[in-house]
N, C-alpha and C. Protein backbone atom coordinates (compact mmCIF):
# COMPACT_ATOMS: atom_id res chain seq x y z
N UNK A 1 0.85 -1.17 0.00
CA UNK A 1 0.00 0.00 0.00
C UNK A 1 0.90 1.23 0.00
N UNK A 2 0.39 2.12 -0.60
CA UNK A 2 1.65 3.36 -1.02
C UNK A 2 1.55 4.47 -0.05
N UNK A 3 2.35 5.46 0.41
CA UNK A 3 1.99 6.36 1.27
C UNK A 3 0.26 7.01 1.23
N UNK A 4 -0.26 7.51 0.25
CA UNK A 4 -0.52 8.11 -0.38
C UNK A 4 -2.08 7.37 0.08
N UNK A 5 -2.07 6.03 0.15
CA UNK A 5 -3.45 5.64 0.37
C UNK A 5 -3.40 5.22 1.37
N UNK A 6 -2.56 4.75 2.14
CA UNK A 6 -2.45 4.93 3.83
C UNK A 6 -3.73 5.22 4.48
N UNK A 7 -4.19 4.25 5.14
CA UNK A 7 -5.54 4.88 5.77
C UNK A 7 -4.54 5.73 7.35
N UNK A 8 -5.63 6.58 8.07
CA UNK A 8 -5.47 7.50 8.79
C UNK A 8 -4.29 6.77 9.98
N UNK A 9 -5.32 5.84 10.29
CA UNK A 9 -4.90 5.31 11.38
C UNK A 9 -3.54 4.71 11.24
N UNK A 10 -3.17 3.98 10.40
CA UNK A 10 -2.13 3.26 10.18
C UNK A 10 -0.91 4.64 10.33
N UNK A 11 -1.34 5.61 9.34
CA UNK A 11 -0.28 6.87 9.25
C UNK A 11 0.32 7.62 10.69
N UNK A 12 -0.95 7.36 11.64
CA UNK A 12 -0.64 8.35 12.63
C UNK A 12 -0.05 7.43 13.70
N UNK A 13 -0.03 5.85 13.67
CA UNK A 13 0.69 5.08 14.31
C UNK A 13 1.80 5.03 13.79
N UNK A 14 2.35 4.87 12.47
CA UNK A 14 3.71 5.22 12.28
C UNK A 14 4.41 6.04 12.06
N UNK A 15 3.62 6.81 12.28
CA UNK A 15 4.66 8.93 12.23
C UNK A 15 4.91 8.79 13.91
N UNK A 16 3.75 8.45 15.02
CA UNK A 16 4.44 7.76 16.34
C UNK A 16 5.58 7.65 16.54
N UNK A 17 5.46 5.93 15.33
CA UNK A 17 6.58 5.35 15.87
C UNK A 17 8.04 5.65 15.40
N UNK A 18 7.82 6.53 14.22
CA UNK A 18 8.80 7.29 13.66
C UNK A 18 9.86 8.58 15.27
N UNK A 19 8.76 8.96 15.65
CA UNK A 19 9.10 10.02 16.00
C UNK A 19 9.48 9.08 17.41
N UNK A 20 9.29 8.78 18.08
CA UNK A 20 9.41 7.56 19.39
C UNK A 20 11.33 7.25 19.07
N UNK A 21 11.22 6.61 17.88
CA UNK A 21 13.13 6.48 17.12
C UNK A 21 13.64 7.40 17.31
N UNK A 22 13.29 8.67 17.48
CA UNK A 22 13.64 9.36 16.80
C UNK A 22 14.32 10.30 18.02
N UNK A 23 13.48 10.09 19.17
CA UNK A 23 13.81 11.18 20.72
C UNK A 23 13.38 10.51 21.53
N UNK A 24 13.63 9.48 22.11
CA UNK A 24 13.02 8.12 23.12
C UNK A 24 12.65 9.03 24.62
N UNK A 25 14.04 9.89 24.76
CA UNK A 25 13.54 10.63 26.29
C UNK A 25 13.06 11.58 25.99
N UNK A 26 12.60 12.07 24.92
CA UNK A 26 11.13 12.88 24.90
C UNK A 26 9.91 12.76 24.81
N UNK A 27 9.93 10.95 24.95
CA UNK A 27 8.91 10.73 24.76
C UNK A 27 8.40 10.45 26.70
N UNK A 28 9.28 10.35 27.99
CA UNK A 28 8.59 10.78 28.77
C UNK A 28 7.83 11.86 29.22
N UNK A 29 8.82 12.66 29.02
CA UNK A 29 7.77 14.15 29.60
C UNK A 29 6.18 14.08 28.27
N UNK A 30 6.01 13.12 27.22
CA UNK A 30 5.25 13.21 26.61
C UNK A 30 3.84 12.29 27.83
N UNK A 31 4.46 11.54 27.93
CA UNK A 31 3.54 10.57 28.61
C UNK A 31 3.45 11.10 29.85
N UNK A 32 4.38 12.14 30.60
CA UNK A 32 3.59 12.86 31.89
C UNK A 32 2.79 13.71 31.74
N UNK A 33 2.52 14.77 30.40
CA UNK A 33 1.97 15.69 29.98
C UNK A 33 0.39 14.51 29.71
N UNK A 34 0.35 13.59 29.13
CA UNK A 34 -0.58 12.84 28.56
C UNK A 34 -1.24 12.38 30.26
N UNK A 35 -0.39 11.87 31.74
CA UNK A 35 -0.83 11.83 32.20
C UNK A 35 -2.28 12.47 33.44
N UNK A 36 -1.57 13.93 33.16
CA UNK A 36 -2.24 15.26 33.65
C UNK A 36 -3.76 14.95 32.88
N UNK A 37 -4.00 14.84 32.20
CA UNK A 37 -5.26 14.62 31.51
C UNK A 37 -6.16 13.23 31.84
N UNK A 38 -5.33 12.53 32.72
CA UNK A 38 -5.75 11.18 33.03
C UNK A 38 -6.62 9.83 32.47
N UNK A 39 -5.02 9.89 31.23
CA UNK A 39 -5.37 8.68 30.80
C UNK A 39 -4.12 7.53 30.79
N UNK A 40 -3.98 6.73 32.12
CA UNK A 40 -3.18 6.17 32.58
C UNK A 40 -2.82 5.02 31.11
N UNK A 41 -3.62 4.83 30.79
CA UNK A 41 -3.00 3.86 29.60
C UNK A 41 -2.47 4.14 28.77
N UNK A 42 -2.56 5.36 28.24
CA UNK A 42 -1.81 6.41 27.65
C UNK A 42 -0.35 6.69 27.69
N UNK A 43 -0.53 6.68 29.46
CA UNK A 43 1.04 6.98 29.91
C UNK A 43 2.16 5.90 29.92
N UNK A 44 1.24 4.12 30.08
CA UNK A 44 1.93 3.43 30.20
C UNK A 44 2.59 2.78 28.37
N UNK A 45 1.26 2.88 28.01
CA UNK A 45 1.59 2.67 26.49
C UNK A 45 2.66 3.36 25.77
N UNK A 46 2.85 5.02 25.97
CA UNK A 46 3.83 5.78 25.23
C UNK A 46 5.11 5.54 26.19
N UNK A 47 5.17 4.90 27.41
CA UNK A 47 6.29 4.84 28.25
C UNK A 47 7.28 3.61 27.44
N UNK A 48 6.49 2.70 27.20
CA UNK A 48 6.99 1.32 26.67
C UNK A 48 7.39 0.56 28.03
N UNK A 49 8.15 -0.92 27.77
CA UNK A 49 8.25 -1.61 28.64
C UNK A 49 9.24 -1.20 29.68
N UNK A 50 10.30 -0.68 29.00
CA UNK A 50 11.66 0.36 30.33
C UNK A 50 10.96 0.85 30.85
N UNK A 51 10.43 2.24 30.14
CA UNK A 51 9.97 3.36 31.04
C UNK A 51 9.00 2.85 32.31
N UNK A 52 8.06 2.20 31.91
CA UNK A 52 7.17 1.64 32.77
C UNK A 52 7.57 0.47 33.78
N UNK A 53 9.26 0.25 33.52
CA UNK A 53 9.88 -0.85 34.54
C UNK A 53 10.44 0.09 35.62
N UNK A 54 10.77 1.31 34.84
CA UNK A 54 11.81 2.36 35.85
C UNK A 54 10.62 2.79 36.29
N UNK A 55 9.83 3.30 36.45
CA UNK A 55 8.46 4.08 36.66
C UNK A 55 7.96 3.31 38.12
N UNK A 56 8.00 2.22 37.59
CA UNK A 56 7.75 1.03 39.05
C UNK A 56 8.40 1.00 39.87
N UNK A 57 9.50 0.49 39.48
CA UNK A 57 10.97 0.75 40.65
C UNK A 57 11.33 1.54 41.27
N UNK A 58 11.14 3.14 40.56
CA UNK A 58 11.01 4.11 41.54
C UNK A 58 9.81 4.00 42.40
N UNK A 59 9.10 4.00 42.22
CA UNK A 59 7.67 4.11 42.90
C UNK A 59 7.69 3.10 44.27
N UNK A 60 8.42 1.81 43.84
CA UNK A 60 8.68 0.40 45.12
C UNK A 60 9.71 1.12 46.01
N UNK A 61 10.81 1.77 45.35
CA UNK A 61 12.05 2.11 45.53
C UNK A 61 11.42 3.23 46.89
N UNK A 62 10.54 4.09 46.21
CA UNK A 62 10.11 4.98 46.92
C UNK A 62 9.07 4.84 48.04
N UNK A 63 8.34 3.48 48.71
CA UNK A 63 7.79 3.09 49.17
C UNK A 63 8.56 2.38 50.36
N UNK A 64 9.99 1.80 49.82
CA UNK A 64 10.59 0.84 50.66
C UNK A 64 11.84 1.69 51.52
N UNK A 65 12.13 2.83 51.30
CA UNK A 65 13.37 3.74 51.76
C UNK A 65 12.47 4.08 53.28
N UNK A 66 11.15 4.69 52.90
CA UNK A 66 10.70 5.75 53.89
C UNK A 66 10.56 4.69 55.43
N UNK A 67 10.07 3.38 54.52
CA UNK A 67 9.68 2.67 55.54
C UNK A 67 11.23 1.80 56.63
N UNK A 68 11.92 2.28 55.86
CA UNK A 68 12.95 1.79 56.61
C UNK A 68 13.70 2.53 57.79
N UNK A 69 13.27 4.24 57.47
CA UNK A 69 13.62 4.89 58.50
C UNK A 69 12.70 5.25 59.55
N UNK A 70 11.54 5.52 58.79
CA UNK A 70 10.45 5.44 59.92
C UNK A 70 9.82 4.36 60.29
């Protein structure tokens, strides 16, 4: 199928994923901006599987420090 007849959807998932290649750590502050609007699937989807591994880990990371001093 040629650019040109590209249905919508297909185009705007791979100009995405174009642009995702293209600036990977811009694509967090994309997915915190996306989160403010609250659509958590949003955030985890544009995070990918890292972002959303580091995202966790801080979050455990940040759960398990406090409790160790207090």
């Amino acid at each position: 199928m040629s650019k040109n007849k590209e249905a919508p959807e297909r185009r705007r998932k791979r100009l995405k994923q174009e642009e995702l290649n293209k600036n990977p750590a811009g694509n967090i502050n994309d997915a915190f901006n996306k989160n403010e609007a609250g659509n958590l699937p949003g955030l985890a989807g544009s995070l990918g599987w890292k972002g959303l591994g580091v995202l966790i880990a801080v979050i455990i990371i940040g759960f398990i420090i406090p409790s160790l001093f207090f």
